[in-house]
C-alpha atoms as a PDB file:
ATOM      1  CA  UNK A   1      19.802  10.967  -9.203  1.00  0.00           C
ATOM      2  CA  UNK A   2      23.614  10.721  -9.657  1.00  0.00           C
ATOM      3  CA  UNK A   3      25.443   7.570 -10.116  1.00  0.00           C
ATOM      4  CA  UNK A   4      26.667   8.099  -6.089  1.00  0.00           C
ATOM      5  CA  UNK A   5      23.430   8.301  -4.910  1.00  0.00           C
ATOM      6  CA  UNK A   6      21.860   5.501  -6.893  1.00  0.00           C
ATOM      7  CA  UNK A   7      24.986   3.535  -5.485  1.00  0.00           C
ATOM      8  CA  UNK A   8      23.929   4.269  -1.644  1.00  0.00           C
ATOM      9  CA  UNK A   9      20.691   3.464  -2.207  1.00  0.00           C
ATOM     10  CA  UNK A  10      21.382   0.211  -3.264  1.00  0.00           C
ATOM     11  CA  UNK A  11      23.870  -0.279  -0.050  1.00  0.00           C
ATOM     12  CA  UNK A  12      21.183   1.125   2.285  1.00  0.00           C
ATOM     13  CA  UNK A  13      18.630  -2.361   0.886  1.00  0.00           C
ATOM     14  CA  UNK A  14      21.964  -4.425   0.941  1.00  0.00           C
ATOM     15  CA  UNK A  15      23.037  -3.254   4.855  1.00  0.00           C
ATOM     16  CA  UNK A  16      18.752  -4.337   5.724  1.00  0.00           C
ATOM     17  CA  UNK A  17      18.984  -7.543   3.701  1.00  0.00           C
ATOM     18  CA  UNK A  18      22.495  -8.602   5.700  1.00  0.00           C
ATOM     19  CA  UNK A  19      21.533  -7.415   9.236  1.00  0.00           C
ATOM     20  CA  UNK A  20      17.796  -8.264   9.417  1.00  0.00           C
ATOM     21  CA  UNK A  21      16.648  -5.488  11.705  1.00  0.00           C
ATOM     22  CA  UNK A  22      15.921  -2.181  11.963  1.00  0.00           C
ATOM     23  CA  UNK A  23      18.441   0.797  12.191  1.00  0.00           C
ATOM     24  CA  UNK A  24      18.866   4.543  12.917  1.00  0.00           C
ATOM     25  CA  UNK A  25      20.203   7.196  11.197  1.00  0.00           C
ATOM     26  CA  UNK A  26      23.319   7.235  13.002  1.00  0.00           C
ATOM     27  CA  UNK A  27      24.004   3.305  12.884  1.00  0.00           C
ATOM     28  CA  UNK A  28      23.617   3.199   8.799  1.00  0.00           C
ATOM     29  CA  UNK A  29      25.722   6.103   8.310  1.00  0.00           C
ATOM     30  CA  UNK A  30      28.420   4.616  10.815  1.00  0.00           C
ATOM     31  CA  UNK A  31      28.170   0.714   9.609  1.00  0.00           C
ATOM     32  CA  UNK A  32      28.089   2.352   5.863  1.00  0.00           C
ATOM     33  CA  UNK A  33      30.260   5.699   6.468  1.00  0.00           C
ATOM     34  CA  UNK A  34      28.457   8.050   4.917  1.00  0.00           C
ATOM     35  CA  UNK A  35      27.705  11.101   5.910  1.00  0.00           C
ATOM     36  CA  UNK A  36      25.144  11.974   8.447  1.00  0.00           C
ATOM     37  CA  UNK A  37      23.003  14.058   6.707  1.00  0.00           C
ATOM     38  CA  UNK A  38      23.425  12.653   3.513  1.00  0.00           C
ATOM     39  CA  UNK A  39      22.060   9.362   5.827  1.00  0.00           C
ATOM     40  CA  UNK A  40      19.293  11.008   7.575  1.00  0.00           C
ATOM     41  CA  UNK A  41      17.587  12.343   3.870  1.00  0.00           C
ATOM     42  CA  UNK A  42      18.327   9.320   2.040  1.00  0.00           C
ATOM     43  CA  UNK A  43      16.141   7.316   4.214  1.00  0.00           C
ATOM     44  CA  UNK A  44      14.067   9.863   5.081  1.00  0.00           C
ATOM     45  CA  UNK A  45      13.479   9.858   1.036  1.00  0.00           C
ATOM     46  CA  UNK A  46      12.469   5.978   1.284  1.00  0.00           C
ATOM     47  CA  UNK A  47      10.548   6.295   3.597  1.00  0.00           C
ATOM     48  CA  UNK A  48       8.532   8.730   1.769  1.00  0.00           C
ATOM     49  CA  UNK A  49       8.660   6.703  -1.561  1.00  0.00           C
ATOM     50  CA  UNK A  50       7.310   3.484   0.679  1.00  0.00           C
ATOM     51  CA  UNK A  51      10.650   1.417   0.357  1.00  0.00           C
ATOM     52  CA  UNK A  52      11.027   1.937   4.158  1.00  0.00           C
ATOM     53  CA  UNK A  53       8.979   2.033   7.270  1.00  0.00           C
ATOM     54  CA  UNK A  54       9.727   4.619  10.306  1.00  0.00           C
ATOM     55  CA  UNK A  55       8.919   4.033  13.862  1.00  0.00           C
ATOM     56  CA  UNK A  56       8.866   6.900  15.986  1.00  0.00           C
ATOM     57  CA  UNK A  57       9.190   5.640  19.044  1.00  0.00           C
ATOM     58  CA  UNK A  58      12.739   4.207  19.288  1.00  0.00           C
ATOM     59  CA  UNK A  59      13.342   6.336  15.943  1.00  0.00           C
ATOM     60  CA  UNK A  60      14.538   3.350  13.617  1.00  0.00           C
ATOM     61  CA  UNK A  61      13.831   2.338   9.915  1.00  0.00           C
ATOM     62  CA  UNK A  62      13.352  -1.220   8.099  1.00  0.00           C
ATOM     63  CA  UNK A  63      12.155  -2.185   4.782  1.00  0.00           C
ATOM     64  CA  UNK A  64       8.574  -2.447   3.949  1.00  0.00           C
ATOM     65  CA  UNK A  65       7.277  -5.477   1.404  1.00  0.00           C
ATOM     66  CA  UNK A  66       8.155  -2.452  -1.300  1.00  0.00           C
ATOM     67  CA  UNK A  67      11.569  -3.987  -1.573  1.00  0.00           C
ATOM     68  CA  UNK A  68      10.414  -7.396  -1.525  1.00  0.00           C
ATOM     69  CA  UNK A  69       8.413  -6.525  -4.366  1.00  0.00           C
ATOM     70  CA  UNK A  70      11.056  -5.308  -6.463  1.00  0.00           C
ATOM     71  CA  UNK A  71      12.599  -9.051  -7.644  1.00  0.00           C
ATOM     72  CA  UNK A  72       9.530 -10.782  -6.802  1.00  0.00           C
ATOM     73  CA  UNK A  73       9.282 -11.599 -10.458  1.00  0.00           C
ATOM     74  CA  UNK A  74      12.758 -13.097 -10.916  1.00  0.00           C
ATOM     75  CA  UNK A  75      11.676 -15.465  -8.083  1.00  0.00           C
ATOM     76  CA  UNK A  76       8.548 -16.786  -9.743  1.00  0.00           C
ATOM     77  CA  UNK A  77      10.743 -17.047 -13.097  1.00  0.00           C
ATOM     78  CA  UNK A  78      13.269 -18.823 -11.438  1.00  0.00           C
ATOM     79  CA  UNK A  79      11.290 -20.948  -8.873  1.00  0.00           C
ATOM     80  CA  UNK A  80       7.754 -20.991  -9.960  1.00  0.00           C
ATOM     81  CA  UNK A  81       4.822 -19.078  -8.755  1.00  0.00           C
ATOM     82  CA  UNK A  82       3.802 -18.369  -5.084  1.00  0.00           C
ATOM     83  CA  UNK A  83       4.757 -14.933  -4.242  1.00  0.00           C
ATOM     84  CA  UNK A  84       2.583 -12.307  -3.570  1.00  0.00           C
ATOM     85  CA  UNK A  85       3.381 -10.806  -7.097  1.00  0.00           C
ATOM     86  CA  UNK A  86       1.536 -14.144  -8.675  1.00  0.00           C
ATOM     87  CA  UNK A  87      -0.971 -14.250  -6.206  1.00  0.00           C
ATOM     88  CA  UNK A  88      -2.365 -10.455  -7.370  1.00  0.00           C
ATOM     89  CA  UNK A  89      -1.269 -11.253 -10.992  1.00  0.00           C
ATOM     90  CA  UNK A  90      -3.818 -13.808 -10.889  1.00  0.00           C
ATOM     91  CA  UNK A  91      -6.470 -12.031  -9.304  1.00  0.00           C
ATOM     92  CA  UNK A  92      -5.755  -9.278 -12.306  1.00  0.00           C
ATOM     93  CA  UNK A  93      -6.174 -12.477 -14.574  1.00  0.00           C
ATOM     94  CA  UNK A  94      -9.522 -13.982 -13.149  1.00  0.00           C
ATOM     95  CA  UNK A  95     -11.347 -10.281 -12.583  1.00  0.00           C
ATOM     96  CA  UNK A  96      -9.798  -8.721 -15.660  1.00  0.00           C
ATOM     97  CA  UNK A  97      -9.244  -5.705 -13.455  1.00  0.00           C
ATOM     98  CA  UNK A  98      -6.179  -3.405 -11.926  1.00  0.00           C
ATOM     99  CA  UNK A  99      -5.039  -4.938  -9.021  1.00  0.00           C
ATOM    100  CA  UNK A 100      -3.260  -2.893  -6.451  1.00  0.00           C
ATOM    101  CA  UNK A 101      -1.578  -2.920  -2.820  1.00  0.00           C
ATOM    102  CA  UNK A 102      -1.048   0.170  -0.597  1.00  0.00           C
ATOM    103  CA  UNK A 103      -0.228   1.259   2.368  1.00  0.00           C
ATOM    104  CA  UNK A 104      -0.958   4.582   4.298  1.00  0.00           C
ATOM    105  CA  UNK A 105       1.583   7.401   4.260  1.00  0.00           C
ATOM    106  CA  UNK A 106      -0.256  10.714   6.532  1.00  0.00           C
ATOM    107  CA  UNK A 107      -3.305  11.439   4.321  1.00  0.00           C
ATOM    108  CA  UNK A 108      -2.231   9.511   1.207  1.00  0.00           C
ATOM    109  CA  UNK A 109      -2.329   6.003   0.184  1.00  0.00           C
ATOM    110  CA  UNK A 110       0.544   4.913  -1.355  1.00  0.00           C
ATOM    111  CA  UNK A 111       0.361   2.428  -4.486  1.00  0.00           C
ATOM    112  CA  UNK A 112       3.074   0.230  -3.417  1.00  0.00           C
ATOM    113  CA  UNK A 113       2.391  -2.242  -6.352  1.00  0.00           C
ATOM    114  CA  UNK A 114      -0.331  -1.880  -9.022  1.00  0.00           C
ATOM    115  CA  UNK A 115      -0.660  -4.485 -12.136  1.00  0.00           C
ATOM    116  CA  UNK A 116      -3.449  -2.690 -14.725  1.00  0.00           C
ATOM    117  CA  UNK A 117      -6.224  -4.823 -15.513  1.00  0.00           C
ATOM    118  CA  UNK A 118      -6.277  -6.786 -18.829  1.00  0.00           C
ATOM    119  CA  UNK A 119      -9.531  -5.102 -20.078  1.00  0.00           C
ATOM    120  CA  UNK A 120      -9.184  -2.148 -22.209  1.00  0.00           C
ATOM    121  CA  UNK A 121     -11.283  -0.026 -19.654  1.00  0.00           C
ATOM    122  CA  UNK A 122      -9.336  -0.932 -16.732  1.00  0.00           C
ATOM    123  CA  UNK A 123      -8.319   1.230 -14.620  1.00  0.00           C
ATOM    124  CA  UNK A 124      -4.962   3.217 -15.254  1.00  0.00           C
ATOM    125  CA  UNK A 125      -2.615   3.460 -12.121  1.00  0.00           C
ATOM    126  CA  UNK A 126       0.873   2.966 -11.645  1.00  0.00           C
ATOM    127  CA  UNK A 127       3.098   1.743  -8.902  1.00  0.00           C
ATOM    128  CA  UNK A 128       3.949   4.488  -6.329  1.00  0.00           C
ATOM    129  CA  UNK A 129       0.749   6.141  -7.286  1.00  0.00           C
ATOM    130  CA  UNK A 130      -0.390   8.330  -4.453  1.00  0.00           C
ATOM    131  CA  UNK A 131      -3.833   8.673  -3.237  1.00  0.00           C
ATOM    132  CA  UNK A 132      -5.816  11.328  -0.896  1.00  0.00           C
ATOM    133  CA  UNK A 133      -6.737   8.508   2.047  1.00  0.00           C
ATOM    134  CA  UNK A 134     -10.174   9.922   2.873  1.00  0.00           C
ATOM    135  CA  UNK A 135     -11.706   9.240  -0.872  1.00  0.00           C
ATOM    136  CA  UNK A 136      -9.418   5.879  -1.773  1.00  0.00           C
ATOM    137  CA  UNK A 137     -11.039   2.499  -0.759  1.00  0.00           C
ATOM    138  CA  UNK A 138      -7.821   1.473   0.227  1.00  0.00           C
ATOM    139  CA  UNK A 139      -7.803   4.770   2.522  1.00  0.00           C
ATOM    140  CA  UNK A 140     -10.948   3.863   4.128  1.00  0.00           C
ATOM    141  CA  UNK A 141     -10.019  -0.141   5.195  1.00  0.00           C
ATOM    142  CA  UNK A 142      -6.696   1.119   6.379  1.00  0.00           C
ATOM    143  CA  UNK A 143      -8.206   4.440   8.338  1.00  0.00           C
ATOM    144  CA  UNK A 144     -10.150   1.779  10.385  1.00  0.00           C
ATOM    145  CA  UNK A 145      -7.860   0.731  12.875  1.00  0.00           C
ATOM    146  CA  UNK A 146      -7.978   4.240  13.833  1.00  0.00           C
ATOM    147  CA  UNK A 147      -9.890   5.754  16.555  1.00  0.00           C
ATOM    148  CA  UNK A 148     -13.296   7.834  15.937  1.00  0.00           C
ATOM    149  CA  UNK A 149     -11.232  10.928  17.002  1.00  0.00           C
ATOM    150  CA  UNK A 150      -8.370  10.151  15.137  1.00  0.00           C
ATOM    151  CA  UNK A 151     -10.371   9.332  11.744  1.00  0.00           C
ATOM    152  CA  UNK A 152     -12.143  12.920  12.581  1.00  0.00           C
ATOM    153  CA  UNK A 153      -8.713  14.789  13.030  1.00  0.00           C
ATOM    154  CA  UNK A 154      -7.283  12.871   9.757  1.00  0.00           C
ATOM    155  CA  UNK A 155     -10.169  13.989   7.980  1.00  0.00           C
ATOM    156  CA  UNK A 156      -9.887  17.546   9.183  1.00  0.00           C
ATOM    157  CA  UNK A 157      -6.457  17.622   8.653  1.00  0.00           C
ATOM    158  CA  UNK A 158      -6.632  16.244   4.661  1.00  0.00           C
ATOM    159  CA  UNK A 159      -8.895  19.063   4.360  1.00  0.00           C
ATOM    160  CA  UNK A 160      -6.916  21.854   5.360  1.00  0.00           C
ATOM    161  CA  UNK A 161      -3.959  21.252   3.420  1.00  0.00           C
ATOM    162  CA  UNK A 162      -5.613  20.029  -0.149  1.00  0.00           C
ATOM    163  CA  UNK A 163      -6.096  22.695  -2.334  1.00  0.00           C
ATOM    164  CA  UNK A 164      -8.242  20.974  -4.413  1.00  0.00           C
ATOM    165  CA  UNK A 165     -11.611  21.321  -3.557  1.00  0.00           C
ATOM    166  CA  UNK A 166     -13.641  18.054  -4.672  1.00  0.00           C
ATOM    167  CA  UNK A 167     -11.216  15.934  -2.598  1.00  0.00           C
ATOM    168  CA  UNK A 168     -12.055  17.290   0.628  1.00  0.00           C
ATOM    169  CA  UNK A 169     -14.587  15.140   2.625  1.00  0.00           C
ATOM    170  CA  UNK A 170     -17.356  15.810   5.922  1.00  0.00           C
ATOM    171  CA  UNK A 171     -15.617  14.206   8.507  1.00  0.00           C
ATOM    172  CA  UNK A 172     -18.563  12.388   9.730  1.00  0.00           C
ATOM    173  CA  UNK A 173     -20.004  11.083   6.979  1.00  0.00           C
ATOM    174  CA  UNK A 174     -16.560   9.573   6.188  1.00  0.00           C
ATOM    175  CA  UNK A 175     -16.578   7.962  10.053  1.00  0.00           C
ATOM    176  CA  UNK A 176     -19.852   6.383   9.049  1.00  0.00           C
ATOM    177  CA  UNK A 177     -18.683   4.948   5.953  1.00  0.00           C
ATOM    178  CA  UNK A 178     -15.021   3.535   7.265  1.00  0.00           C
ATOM    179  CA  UNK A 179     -17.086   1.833  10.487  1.00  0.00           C
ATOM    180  CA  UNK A 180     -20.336   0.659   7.903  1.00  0.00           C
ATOM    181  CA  UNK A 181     -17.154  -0.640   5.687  1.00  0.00           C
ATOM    182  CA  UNK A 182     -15.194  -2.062   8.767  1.00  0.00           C
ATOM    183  CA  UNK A 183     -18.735  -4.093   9.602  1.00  0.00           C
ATOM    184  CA  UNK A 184     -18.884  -5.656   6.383  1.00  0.00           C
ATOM    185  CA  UNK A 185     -15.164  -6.275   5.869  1.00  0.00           C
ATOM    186  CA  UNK A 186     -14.491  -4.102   2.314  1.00  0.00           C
ATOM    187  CA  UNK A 187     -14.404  -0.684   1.899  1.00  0.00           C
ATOM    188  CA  UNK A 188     -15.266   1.437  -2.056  1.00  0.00           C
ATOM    189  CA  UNK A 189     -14.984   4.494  -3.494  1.00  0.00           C
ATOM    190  CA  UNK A 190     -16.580   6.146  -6.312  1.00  0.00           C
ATOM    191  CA  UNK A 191     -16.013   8.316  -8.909  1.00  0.00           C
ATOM    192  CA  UNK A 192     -12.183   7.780  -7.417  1.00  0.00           C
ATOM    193  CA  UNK A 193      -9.301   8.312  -8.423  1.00  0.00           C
ATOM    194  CA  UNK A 194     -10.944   9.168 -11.558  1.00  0.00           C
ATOM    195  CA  UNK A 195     -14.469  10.055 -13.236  1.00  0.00           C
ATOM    196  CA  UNK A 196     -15.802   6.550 -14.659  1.00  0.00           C
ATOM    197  CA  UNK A 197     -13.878   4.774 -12.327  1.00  0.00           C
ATOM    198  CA  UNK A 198     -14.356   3.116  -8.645  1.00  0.00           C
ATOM    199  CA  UNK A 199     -13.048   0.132  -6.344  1.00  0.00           C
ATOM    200  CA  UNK A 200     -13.322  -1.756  -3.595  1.00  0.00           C
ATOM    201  CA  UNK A 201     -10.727  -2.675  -1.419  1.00  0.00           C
ATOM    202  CA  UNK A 202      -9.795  -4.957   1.815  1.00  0.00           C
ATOM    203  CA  UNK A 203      -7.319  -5.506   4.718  1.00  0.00           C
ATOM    204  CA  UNK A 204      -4.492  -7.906   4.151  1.00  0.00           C
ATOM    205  CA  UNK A 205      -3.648 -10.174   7.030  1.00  0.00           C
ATOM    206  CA  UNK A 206      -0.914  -8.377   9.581  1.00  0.00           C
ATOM    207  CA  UNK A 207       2.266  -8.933   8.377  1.00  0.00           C
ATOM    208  CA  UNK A 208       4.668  -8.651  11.196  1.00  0.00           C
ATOM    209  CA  UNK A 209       6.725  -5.705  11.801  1.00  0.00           C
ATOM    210  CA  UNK A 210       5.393  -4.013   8.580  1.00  0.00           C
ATOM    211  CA  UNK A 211       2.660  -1.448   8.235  1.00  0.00           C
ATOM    212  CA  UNK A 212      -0.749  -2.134   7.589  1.00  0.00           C
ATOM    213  CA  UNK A 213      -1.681  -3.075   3.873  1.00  0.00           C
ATOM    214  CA  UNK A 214      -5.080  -3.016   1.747  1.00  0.00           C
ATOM    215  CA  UNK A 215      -5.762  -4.802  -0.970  1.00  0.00           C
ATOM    216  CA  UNK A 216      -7.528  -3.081  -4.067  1.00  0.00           C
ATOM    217  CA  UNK A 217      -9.532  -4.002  -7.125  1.00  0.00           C
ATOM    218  CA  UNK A 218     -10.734  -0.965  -9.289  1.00  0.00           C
ATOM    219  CA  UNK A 219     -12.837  -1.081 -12.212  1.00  0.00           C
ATOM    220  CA  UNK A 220     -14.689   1.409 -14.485  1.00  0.00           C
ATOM    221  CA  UNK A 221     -17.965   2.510 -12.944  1.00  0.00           C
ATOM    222  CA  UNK A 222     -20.346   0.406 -15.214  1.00  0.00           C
ATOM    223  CA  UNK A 223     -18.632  -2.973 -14.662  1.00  0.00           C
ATOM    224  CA  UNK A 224     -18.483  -2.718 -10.937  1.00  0.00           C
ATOM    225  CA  UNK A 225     -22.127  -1.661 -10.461  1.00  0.00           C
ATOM    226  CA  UNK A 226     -22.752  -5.093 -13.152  1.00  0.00           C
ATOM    227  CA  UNK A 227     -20.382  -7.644 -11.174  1.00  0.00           C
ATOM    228  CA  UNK A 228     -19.439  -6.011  -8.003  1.00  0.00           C
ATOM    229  CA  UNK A 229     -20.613  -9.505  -6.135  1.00  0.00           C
ATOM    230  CA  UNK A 230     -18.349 -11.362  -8.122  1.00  0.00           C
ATOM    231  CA  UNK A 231     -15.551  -8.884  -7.429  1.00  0.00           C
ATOM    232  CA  UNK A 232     -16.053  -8.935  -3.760  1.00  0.00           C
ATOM    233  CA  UNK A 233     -15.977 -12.531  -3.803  1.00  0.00           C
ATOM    234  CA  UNK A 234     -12.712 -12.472  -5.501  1.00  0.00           C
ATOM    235  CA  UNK A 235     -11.604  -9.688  -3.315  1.00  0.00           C
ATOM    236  CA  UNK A 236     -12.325 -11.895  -0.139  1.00  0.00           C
ATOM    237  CA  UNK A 237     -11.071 -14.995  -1.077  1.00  0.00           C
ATOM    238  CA  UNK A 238      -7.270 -13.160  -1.864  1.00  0.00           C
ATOM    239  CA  UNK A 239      -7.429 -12.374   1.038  1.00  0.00           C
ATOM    240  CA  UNK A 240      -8.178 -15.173   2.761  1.00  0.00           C
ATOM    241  CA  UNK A 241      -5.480 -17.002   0.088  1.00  0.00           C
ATOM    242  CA  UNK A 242      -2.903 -13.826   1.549  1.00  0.00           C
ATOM    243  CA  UNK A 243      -3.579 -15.243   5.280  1.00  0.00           C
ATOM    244  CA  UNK A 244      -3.143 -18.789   4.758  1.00  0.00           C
ATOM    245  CA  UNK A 245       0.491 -17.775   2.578  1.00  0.00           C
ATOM    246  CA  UNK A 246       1.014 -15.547   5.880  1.00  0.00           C
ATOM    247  CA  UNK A 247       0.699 -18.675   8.083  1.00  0.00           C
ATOM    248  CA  UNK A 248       2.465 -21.054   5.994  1.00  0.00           C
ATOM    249  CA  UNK A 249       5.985 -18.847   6.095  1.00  0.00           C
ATOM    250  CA  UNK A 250       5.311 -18.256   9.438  1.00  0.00           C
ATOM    251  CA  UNK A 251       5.313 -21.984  10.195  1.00  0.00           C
ATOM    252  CA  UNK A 252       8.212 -22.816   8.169  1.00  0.00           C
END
């Protein structure tokens, strides 16, 4: 990335921090006058990378809690704890385990902010990570808002364009498990993202006018199968700590 580019990027976050809504191609590259193309990839680029959110219908983009994310930390230096980044680096600190948040991008999950776990086993992922939506736990609770057809055609879909052969799933079997997982309120995987490794993962409340988000613990194999109660305890009651946050800024 050239110095230019890094420059605009930082302008495009700046122009959604000052007007507080969302935008189109055309009205960032006029309010910002850059060029239109130039406009149309750049945020097409953050979109991809999960900085920003695209809605089709009225063909406008806003930040996602990506950017939020970024200077969380500074805030709880600053301030004290009570952002979302303390909340899940506590949860890393009472499980011991890699805590992560995604979001769905097509037939990936993407890591939007992953703290590794403090045991030496725990399991490696960084922020940004992506992963193949029909195997992820995070894929599965997120996949269940969808329709049976459209969970089918997903499925299908993953399956025709991965080239890799152990990440393709049966369609139905993978209904049954998102609407067994939707029943129960968690979703897991296994043997996922890698061999020795699993998790277990969980809607966090709806966050207006951002896209859905799950809530993931992962853990080698051999400690989940010994305390996966106790992580799905700890699983639940983030979230339930993520909804009452959620309804306290909405109140204030």
């Amino acid at each position: 990335m050239t110095v230019k580019s890094a420059q605009r990027v930082l302008e495009v976050l700046e122009y959604f921090a000052a007007t507080r809504d969302p935008a189109t191609v055309a009205e960032v590259s006029r309010q910002l006058a850059f060029p239109q193309s130039s406009t149309s990839m750049l945020l097409s680029s953050l979109e991809t990378l999960g900085y920003l959110t695209y809605d089709a219908d009225d063909r406008t983009f806003r930040p996602t809690v990506r950017v939020m994310l970024l200077g969380s930390w500074i805030q709880d230096e600053l301030f004290g704890e009570g952002s979302l980044v303390s909340a899940l680096d506590a949860l890393r600190r009472s499980t011991g385990q890699t805590v992560m948040v995604g979001l769905r991008q097509g037939i990936h999950v993407r890591s939007i902010i992953a703290l590794r776990g403090t045991r030496a086993d725990a399991l490696p992922v960084r922020t940004g990570t992506l992963a193949a939506v029909c195997l992820s736990s995070m894929g599965k609770v997120l996949l269940s808002r969808e329709s049976d057809a459209m969970i089918l055609r997903i499925a299908r879909h993953a399956n025709a364009v991965d080239p890799v052969s152990r990440n393709r799933v049966h369609p139905q079997s993978l209904l049954e498990q998102i609407r067994v997982s939707e029943a129960r309120g968690w979703a897991e995987s296994h043997e996922f993202p890698s061999p020795g490794h699993c998790s277990i993962a969980a809607a966090l409340p709806v966050i207006p006018r951002q896209p859905l988000l799950a809530l993931c613990i992962g853990s080698s194999t051999a400690i989940m199968h010994r305390e996966r109660q106790a992580l799905v305890t700890a699983l639940t009651h983030a979230c339930e700590n993520f909804a009452q946050m959620t309804q306290r800024a909405a109140s204030e």
